[in-house]
N, C-alpha and C. Protein backbone atom coordinates (compact mmCIF):
# COMPACT_ATOMS: atom_id res chain seq x y z
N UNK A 1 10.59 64.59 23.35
CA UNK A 1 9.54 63.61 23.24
C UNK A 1 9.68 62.82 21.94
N UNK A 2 9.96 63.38 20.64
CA UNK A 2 10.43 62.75 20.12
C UNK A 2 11.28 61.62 19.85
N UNK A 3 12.53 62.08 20.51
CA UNK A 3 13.36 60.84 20.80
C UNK A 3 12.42 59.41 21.42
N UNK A 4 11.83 59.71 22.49
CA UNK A 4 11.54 58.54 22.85
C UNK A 4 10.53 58.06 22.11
N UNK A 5 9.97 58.53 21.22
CA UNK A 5 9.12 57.82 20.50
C UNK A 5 9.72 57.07 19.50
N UNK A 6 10.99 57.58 18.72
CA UNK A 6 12.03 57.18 18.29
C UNK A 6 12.16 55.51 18.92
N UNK A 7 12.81 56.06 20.29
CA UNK A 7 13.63 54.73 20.82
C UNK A 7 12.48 53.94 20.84
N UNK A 8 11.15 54.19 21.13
CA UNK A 8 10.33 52.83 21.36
C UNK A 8 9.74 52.39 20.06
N UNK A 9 9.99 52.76 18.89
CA UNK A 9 9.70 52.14 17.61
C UNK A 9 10.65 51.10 17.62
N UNK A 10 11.92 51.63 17.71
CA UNK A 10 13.15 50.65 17.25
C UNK A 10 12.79 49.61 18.47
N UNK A 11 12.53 49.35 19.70
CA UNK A 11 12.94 48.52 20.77
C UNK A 11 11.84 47.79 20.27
N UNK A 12 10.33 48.02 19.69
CA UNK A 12 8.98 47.65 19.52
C UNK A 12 9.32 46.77 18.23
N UNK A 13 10.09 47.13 17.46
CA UNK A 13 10.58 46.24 15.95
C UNK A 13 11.42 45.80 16.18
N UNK A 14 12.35 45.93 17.31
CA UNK A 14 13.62 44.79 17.78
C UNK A 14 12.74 43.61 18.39
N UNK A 15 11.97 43.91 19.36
CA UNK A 15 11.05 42.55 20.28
C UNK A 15 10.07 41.98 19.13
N UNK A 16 9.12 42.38 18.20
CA UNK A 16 8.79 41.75 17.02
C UNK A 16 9.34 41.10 16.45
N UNK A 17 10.32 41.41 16.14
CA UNK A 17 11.53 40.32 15.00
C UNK A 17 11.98 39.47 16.13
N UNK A 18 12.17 39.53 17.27
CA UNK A 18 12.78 38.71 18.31
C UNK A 18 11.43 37.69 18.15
N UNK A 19 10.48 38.04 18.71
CA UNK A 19 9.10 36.68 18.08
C UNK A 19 9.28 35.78 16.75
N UNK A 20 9.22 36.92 16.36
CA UNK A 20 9.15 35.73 14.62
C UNK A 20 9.82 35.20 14.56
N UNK A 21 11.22 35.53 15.06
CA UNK A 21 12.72 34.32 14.88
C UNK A 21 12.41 33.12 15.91
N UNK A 22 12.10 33.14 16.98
CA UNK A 22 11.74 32.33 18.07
C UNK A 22 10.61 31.48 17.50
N UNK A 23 9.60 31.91 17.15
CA UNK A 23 8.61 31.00 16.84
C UNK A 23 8.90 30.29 14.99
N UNK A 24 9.65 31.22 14.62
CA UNK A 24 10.12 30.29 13.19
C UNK A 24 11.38 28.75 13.51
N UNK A 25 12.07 29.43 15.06
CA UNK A 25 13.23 28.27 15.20
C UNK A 25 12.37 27.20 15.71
N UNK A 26 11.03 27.25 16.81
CA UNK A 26 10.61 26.38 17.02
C UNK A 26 9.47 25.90 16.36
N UNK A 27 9.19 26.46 15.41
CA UNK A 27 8.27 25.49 14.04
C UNK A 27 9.56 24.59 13.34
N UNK A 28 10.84 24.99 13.16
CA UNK A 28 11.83 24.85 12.38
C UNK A 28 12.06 22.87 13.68
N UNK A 29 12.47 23.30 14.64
CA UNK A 29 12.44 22.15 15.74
C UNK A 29 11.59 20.95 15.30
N UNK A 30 10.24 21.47 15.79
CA UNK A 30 9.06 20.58 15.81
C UNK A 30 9.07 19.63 14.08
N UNK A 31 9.51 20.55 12.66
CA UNK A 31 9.51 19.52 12.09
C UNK A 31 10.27 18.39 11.64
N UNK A 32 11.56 18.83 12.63
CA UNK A 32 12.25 17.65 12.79
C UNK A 32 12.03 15.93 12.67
N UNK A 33 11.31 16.00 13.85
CA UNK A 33 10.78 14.21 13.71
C UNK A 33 9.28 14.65 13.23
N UNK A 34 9.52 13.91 11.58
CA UNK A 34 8.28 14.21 11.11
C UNK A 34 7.39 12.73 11.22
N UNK A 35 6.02 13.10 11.19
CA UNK A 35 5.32 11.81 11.37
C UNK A 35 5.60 11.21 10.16
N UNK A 36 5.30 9.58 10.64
CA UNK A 36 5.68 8.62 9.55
C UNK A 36 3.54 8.41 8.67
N UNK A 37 4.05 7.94 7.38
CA UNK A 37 3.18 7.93 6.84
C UNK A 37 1.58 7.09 7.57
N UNK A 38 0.51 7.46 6.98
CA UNK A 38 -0.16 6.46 7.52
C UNK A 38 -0.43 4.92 6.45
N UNK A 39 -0.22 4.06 7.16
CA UNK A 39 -0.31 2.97 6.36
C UNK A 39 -1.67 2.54 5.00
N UNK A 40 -1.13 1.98 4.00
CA UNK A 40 -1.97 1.84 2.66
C UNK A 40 -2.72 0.63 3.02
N UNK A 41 -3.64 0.33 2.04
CA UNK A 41 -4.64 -0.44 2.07
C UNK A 41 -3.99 -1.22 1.74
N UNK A 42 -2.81 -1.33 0.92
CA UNK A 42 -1.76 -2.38 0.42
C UNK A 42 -0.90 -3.09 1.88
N UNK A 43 -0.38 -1.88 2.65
CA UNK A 43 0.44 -2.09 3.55
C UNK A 43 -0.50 -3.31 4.46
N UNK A 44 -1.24 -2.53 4.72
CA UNK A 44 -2.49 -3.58 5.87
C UNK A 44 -2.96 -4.41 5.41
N UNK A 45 -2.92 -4.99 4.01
CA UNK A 45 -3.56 -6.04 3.80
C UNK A 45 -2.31 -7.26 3.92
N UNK A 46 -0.82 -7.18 3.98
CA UNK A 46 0.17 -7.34 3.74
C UNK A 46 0.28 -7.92 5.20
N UNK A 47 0.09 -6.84 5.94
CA UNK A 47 0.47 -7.41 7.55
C UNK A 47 0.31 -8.99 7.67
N UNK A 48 1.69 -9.26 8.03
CA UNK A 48 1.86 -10.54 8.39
C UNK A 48 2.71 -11.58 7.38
N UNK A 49 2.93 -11.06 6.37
CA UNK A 49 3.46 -11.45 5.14
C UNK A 49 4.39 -10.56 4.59
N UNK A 50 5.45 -11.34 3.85
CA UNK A 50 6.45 -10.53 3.15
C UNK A 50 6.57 -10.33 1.74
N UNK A 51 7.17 -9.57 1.08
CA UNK A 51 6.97 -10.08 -0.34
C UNK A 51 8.33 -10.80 -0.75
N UNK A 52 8.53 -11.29 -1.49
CA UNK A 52 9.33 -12.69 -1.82
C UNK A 52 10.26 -11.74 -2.66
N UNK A 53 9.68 -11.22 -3.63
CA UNK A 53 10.27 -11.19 -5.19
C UNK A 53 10.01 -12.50 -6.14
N UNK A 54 9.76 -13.35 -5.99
CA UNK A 54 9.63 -14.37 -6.59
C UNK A 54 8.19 -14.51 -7.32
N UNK A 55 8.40 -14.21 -8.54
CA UNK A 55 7.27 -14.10 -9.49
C UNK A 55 6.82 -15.06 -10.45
N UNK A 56 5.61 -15.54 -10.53
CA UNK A 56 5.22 -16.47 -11.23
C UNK A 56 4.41 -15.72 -12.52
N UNK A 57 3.89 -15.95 -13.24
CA UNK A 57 3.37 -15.84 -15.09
C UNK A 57 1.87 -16.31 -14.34
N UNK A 58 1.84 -17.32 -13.78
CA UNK A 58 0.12 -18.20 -14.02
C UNK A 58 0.10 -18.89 -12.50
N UNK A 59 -1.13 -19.06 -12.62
CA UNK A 59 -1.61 -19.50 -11.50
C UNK A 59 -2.80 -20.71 -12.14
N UNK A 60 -2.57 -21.90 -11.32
CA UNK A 60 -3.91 -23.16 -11.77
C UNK A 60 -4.76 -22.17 -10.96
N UNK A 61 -6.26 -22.53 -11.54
CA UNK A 61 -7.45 -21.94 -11.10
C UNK A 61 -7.92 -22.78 -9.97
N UNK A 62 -7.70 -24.05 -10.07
CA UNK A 62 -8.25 -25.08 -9.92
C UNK A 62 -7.74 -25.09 -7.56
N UNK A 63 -6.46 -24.17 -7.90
CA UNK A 63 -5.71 -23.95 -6.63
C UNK A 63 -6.18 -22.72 -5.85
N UNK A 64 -7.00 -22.08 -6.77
CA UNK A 64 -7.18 -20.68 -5.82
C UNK A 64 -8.41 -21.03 -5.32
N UNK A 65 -8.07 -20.65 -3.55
CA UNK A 65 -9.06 -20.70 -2.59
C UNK A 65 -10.00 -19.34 -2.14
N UNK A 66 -9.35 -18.16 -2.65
CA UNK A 66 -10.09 -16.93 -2.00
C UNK A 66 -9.05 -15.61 -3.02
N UNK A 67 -9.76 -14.72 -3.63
CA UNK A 67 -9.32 -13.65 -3.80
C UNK A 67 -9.84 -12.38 -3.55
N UNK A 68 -8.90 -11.72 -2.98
CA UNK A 68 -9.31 -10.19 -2.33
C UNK A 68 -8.90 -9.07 -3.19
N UNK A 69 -10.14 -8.45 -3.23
CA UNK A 69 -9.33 -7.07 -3.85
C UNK A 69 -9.10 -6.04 -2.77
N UNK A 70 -8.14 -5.52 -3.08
CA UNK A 70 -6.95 -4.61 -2.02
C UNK A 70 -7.49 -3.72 -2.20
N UNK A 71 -6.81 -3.16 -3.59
CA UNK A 71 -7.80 -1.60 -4.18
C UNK A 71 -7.49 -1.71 -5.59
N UNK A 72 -7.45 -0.57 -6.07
CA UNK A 72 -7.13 -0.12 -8.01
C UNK A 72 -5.91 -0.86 -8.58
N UNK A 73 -5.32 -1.40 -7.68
CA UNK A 73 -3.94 -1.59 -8.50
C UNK A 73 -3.58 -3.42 -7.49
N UNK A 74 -4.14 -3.76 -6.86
CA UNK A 74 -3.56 -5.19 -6.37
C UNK A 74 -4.95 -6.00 -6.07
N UNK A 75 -4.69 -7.47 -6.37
CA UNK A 75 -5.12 -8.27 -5.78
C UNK A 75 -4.72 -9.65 -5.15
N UNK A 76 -4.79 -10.57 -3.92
CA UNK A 76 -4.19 -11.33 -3.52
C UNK A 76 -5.18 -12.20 -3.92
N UNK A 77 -4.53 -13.20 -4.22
CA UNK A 77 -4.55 -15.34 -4.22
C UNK A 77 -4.20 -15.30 -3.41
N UNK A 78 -5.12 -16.55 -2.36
CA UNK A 78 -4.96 -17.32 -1.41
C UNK A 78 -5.02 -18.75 -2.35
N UNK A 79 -4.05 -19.33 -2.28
CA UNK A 79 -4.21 -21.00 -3.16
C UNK A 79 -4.02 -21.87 -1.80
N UNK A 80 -4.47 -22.82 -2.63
CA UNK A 80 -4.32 -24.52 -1.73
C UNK A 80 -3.10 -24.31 -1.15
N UNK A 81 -2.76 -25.08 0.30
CA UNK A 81 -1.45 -24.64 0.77
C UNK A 81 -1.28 -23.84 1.81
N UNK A 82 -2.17 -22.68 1.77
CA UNK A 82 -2.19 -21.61 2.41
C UNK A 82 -1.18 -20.28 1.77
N UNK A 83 -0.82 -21.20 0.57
CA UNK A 83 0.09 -19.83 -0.04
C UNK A 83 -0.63 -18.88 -0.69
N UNK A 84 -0.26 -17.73 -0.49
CA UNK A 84 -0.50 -16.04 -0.61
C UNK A 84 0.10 -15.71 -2.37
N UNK A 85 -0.51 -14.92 -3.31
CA UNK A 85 0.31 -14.68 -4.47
C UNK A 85 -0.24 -12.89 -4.40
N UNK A 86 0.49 -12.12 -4.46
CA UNK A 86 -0.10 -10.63 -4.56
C UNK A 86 0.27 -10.34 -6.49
N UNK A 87 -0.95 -10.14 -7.14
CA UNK A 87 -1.05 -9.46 -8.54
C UNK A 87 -1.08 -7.97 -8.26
N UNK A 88 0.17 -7.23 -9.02
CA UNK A 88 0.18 -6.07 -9.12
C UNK A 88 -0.59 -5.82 -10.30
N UNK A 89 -1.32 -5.24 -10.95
CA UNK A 89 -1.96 -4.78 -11.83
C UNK A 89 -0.57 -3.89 -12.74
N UNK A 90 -0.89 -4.14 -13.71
CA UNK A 90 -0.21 -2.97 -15.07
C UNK A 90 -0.13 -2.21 -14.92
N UNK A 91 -1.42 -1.94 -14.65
CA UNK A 91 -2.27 -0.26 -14.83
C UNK A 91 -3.33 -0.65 -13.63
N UNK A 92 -3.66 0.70 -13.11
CA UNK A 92 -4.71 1.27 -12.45
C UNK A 92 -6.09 0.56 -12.95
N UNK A 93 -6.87 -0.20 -12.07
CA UNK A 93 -8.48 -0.78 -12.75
C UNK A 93 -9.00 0.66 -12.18
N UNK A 94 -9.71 1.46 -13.15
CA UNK A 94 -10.65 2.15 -11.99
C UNK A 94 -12.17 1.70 -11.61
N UNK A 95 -12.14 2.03 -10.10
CA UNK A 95 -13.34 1.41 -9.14
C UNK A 95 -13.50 -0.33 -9.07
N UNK A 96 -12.32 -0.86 -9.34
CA UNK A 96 -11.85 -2.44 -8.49
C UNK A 96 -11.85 -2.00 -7.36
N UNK A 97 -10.80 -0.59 -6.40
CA UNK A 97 -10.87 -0.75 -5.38
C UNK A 97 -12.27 -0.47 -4.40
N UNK A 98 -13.28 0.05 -5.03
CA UNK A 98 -14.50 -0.09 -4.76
C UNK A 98 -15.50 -0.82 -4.60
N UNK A 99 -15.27 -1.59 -5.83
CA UNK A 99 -16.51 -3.01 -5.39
C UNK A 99 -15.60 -4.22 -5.38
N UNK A 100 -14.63 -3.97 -5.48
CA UNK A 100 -13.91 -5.46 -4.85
C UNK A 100 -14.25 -6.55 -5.15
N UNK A 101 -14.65 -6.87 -5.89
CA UNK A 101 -15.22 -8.18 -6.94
C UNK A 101 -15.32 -7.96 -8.37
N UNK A 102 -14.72 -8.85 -8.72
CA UNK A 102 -14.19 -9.39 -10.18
C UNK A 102 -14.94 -10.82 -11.05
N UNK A 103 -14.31 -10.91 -12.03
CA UNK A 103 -14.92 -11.96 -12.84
C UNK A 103 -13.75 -12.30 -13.79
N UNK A 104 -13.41 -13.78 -14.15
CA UNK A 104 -12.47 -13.33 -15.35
C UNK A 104 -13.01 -15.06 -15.96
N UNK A 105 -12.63 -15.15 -16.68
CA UNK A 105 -12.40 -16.71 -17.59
C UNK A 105 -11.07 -16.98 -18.09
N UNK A 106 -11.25 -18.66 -17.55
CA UNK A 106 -9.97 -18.80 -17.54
C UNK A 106 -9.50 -19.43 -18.98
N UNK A 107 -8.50 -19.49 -20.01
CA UNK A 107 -8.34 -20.16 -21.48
C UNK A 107 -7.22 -20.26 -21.42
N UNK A 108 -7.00 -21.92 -21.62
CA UNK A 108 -5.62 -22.51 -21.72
C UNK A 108 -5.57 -23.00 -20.43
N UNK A 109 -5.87 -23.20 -19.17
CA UNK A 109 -6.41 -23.80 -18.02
C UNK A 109 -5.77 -23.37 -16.89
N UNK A 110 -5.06 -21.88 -17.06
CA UNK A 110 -4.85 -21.12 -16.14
C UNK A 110 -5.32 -19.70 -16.47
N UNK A 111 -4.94 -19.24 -15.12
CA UNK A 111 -4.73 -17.48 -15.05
C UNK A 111 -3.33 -17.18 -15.01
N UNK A 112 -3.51 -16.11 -16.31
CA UNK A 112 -2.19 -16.14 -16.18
C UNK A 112 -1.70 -14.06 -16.14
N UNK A 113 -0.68 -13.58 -16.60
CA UNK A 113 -0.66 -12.39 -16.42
C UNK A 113 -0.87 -11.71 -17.96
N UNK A 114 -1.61 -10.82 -17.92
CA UNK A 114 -2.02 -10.56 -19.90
C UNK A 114 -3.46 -10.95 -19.72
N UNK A 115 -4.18 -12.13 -18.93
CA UNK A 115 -5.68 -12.79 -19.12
C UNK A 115 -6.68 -11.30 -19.01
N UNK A 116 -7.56 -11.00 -18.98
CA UNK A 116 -8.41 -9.80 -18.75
C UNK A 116 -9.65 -10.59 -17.64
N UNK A 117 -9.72 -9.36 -16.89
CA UNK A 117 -10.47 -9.45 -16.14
C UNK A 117 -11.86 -8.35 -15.81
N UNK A 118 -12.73 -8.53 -15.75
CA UNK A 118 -13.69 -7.43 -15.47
C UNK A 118 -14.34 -6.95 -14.03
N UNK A 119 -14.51 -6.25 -13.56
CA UNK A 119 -15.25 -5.91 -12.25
C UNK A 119 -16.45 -5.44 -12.32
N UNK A 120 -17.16 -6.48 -10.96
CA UNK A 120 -18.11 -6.58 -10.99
C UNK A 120 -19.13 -5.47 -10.15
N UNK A 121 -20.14 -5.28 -10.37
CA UNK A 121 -20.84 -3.94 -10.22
C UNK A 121 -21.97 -4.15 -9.36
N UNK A 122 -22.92 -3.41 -8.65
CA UNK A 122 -24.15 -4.16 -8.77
C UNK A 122 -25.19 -3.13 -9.56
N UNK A 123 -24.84 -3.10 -10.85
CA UNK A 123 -25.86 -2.52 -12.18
C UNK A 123 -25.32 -3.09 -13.17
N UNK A 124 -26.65 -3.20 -14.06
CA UNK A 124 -26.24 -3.92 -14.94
C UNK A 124 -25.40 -3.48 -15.87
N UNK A 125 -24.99 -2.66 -16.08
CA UNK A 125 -23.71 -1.66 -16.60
C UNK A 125 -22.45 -2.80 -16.38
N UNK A 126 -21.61 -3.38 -17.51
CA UNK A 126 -20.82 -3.96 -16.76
C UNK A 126 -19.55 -3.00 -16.65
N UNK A 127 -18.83 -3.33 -15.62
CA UNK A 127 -17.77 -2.63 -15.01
C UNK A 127 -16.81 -2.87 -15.85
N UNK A 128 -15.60 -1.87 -15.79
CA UNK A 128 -14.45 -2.00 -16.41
C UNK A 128 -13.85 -3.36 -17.05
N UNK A 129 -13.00 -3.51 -17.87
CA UNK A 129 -11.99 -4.54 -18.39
C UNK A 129 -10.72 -4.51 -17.58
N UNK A 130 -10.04 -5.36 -16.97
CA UNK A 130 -8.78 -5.16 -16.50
C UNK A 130 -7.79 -6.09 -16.72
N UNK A 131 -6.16 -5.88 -16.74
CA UNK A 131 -5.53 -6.98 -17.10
C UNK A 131 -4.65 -7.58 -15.86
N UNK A 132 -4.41 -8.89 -15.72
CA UNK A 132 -4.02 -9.70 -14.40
C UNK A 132 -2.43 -9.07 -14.84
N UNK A 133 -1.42 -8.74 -13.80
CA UNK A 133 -0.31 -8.67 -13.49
C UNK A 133 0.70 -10.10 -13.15
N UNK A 134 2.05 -9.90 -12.88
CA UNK A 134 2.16 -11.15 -12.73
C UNK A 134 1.81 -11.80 -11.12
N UNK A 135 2.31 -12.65 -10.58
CA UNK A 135 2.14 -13.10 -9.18
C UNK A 135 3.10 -13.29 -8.73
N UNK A 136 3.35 -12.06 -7.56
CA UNK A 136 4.16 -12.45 -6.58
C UNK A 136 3.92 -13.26 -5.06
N UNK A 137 4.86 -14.28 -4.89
CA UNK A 137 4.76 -15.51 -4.03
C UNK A 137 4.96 -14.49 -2.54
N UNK A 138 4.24 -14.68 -1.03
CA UNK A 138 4.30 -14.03 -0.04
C UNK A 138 4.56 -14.96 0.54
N UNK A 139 5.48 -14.82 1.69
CA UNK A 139 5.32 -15.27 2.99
C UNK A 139 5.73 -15.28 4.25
N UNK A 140 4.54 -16.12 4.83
CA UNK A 140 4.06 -15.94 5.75
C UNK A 140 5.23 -15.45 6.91
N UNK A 141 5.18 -14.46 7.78
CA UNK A 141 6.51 -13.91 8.94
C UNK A 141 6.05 -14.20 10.29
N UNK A 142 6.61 -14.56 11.24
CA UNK A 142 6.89 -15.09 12.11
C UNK A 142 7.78 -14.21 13.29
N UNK A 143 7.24 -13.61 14.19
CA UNK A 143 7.68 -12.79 15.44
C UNK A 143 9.15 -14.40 15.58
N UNK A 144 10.22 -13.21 16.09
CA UNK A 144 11.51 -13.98 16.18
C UNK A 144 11.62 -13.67 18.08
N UNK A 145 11.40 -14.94 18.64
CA UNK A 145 11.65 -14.40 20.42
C UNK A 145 12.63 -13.82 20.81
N UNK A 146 13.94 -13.59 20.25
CA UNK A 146 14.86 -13.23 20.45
C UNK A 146 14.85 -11.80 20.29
N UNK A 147 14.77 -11.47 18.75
CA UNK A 147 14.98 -9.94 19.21
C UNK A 147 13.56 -8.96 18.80
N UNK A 148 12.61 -10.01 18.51
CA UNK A 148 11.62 -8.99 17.86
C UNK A 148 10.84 -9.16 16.29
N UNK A 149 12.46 -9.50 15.63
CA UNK A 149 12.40 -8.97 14.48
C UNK A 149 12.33 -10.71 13.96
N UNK A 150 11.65 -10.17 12.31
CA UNK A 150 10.53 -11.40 11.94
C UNK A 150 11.44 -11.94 10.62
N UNK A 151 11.02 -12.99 10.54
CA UNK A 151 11.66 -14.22 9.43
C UNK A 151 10.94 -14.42 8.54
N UNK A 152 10.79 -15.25 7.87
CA UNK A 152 9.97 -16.07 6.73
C UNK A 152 9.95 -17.01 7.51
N UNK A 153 8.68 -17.55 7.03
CA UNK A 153 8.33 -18.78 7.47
C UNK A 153 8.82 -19.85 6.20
N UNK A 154 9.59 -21.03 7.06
CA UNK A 154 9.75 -21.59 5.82
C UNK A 154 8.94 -22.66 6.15
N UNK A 155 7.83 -23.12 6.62
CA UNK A 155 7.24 -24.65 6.55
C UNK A 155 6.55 -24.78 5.38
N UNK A 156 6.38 -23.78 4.60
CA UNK A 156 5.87 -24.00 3.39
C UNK A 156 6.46 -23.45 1.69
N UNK A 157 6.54 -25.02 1.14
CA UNK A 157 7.21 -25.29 0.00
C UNK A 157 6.63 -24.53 -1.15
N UNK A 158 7.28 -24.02 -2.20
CA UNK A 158 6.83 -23.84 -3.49
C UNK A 158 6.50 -25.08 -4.22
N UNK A 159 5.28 -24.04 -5.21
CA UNK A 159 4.56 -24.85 -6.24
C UNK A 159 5.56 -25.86 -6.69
């Protein structure tokens, strides 16, 4: 009687380890195709636009039609034109990406990158100091019928 209690330990810890290897190869499988990230508040605000590389110092005030804050670290110009400028921030504003409204003054008769900017709150506490980044030029992309894949739009000229 012994013996077989013997043999069914070993056969009972052979089929155990036979599990764990099986279910470690197919956890090992599954993370193969891993999911792709989920998209940033940066990414989605972007949709539809490319970034250039092409960086400007200043922007006329006098040209900007609409600015959005993204979150802590970007904000887009919309200027006359319909052209797009994305400001990377230096540094992190904290809670820009929260109330999403700003304030700045402009001296020397632009905005430029270095100008300071503050965010706006609704208490009278005023919100942080922040500094403008430079401006990068976007644009606009265009579905290509052929294969899918998207272009720049060129109908529109630089400053």
């Amino acid at each position: 009687m012994t013996r077989y209690n013997r043999d069914h330990k070993v056969w009972h810890s052979l089929l155990v380890a036979g599990v764990m290897v099986a279910g470690l190869s197919g956890s090992l499988y599954a993370d193969e195709t891993p999911t792709p990230p989920e998209p940033t508040k940066l990414d989605k605000a972007l949709d539809g636009y490319t970034r250039t590389g092409e960086m400007k110092r200043c922007l006329s005030p006098s040209r900007i039609r609409q600015t959005r804050v993204v979150d802590d670290n970007n904000i887009i110009f919309e200027v006359s034109g319909r052209e797009k400028y994305l400001n990377t921030l230096p540094h992190k504003c904290s809670s820009l990406g929260f109330h999403e409204a700003i304030a700045y003054e402009v001296r020397g008769g632009f905005l430029c990158s270095g100008d300071i900017f503050r965010v706006i709150d609704s208490t009278p506490i005023p919100g942080p100091s922040c500094q403008f980044g430079q401006y990068e030029k976007l644009e606009k992309t265009v579905a290509d019928a052929g294969d899918g894949a998207t272009a720049p739009d060129s109908a529109q000229d630089a400053e």
